[in-house]
N, C-alpha and C. Protein backbone atom coordinates (compact mmCIF):
# COMPACT_ATOMS: atom_id res chain seq x y z
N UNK A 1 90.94 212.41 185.36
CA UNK A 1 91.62 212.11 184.12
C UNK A 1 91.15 210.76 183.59
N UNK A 2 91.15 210.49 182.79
CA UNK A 2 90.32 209.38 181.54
C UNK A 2 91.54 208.43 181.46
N UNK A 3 91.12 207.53 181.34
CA UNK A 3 91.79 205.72 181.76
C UNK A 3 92.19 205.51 179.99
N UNK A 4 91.88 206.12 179.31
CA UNK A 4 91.69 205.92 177.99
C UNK A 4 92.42 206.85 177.22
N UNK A 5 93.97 206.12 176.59
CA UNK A 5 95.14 206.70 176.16
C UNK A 5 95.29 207.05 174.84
N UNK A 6 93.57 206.87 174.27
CA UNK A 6 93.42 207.27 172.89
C UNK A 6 92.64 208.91 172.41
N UNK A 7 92.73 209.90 172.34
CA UNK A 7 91.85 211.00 172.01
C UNK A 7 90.79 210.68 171.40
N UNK A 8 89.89 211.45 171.45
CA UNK A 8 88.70 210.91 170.88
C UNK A 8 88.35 211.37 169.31
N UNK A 9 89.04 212.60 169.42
CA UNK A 9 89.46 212.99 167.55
C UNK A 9 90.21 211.86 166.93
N UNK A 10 90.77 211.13 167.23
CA UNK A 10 92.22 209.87 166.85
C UNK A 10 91.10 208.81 166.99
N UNK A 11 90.38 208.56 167.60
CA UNK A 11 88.79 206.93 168.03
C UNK A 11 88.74 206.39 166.46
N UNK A 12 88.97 205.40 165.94
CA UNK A 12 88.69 204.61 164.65
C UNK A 12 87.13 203.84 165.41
N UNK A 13 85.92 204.46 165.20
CA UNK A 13 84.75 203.55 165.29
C UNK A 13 85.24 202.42 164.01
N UNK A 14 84.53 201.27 164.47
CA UNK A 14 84.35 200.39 163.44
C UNK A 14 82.75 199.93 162.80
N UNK A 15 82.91 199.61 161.78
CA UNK A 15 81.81 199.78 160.47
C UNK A 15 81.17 198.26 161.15
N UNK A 16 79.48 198.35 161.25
CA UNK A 16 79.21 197.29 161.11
C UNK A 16 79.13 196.34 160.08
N UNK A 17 78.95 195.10 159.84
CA UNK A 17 79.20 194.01 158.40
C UNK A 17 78.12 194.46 157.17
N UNK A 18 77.08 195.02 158.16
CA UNK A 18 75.93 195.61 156.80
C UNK A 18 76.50 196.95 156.60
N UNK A 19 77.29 197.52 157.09
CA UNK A 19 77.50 198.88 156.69
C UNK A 19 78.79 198.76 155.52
N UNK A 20 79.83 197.91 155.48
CA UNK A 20 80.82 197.39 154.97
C UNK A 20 80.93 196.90 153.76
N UNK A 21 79.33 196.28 153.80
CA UNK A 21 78.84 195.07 152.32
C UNK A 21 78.47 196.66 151.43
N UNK A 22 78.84 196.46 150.15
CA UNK A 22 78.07 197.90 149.22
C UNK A 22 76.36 197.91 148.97
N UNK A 23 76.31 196.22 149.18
CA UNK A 23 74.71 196.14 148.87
C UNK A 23 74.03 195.90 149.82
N UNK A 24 74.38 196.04 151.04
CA UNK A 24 73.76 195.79 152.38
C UNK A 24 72.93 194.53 152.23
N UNK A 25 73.86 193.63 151.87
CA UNK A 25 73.13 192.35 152.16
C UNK A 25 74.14 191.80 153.48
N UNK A 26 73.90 190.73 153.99
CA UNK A 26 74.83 190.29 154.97
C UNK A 26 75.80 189.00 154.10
N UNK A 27 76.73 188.91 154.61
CA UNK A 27 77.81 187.54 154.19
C UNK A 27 76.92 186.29 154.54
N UNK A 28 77.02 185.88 153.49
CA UNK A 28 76.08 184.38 153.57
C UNK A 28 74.92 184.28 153.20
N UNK A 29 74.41 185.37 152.71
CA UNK A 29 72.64 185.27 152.99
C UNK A 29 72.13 186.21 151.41
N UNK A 30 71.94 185.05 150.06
CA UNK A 30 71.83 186.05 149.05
C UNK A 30 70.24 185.26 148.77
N UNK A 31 69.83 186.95 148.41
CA UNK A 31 68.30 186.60 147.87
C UNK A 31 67.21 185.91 148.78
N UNK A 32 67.82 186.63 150.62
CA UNK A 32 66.86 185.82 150.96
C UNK A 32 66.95 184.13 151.30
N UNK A 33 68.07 183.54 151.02
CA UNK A 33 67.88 182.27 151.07
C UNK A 33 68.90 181.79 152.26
N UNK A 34 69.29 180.86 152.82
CA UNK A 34 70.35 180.73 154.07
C UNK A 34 70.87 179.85 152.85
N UNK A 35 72.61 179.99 153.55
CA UNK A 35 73.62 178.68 152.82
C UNK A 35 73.47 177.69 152.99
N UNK A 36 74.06 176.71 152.25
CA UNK A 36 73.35 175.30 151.79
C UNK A 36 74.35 174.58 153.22
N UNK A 37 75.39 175.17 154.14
CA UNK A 37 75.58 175.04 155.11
C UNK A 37 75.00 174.74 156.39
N UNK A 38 73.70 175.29 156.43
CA UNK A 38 73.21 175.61 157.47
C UNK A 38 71.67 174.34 157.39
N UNK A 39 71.18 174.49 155.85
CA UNK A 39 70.55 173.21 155.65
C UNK A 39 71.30 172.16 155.80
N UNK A 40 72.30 172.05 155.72
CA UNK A 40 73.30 170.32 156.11
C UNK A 40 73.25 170.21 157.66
N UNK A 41 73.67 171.02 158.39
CA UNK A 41 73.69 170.92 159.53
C UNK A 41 72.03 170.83 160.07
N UNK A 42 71.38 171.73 159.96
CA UNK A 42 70.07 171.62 160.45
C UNK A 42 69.55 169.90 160.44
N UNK A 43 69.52 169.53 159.04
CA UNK A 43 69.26 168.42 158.61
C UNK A 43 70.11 167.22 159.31
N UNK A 44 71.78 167.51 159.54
CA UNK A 44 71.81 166.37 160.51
C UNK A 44 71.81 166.44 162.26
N UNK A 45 71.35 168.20 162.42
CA UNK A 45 71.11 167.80 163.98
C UNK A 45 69.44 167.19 164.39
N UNK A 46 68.60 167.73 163.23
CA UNK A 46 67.63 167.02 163.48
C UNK A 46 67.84 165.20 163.01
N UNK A 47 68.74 164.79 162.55
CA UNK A 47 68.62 163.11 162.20
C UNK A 47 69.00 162.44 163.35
N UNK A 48 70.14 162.79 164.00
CA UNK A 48 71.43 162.89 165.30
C UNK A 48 70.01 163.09 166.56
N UNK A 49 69.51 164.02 166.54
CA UNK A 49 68.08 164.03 167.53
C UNK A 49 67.23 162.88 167.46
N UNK A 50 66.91 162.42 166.36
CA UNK A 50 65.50 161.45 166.42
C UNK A 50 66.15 160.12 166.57
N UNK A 51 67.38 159.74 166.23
CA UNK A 51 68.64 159.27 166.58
C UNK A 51 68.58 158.58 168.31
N UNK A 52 69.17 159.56 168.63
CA UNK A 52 68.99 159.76 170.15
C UNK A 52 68.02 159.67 171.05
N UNK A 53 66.48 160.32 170.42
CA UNK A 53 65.64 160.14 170.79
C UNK A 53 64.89 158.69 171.40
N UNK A 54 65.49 157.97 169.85
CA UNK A 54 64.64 156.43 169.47
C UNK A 54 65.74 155.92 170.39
N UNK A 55 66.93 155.74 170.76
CA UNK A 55 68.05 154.67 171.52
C UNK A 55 67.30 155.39 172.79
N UNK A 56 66.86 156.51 173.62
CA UNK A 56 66.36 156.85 175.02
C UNK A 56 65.31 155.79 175.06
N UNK A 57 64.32 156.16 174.19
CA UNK A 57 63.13 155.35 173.92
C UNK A 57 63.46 153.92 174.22
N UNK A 58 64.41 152.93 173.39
CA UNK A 58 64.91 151.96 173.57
C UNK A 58 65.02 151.41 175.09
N UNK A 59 65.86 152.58 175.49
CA UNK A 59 66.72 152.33 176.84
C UNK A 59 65.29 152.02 177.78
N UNK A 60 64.39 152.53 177.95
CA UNK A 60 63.24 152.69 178.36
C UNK A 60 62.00 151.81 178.40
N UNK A 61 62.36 151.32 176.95
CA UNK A 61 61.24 150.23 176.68
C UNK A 61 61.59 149.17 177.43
N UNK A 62 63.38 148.50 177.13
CA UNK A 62 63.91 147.55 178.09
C UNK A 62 64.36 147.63 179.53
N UNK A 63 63.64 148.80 180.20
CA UNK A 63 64.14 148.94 181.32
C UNK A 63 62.70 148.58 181.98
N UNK A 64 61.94 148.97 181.39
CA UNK A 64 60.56 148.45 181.76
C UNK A 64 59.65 147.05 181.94
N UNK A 65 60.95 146.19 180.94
CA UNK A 65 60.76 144.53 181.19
C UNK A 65 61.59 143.92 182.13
């Protein structure tokens, strides 16, 4: 007997997000282009990196004198 208290005639599959959208585009993403979200962030994990990078560097240069 089946662990599973739902019939399978009664099963609600669910719709994937491209199947859902009418124009099968995805949420967030028009014409091809990414949200201006994702350029902000990109842009400050790479600043936050070179950031970090240059104070290691630092740590390094004066650990060496």
């Amino acid at each position: 007997m089946s662990e599973n208290p739902v019939a399978p005639e009664n099963a609600v599959v669910p719709e994937s997000p491209a199947a859902s959208d009418s124009k099968g585009k995805r949420e967030g993403k028009e014409n091809g282009k990414f949200p201006r979200g994702i350029w902000v962030r990109l842009f400050a994990y790479l600043i936050a990196g070179h950031v970090f990078a240059g104070f290691l560097y630092l740590l390094f240069e004066m650990g060496a004198k």
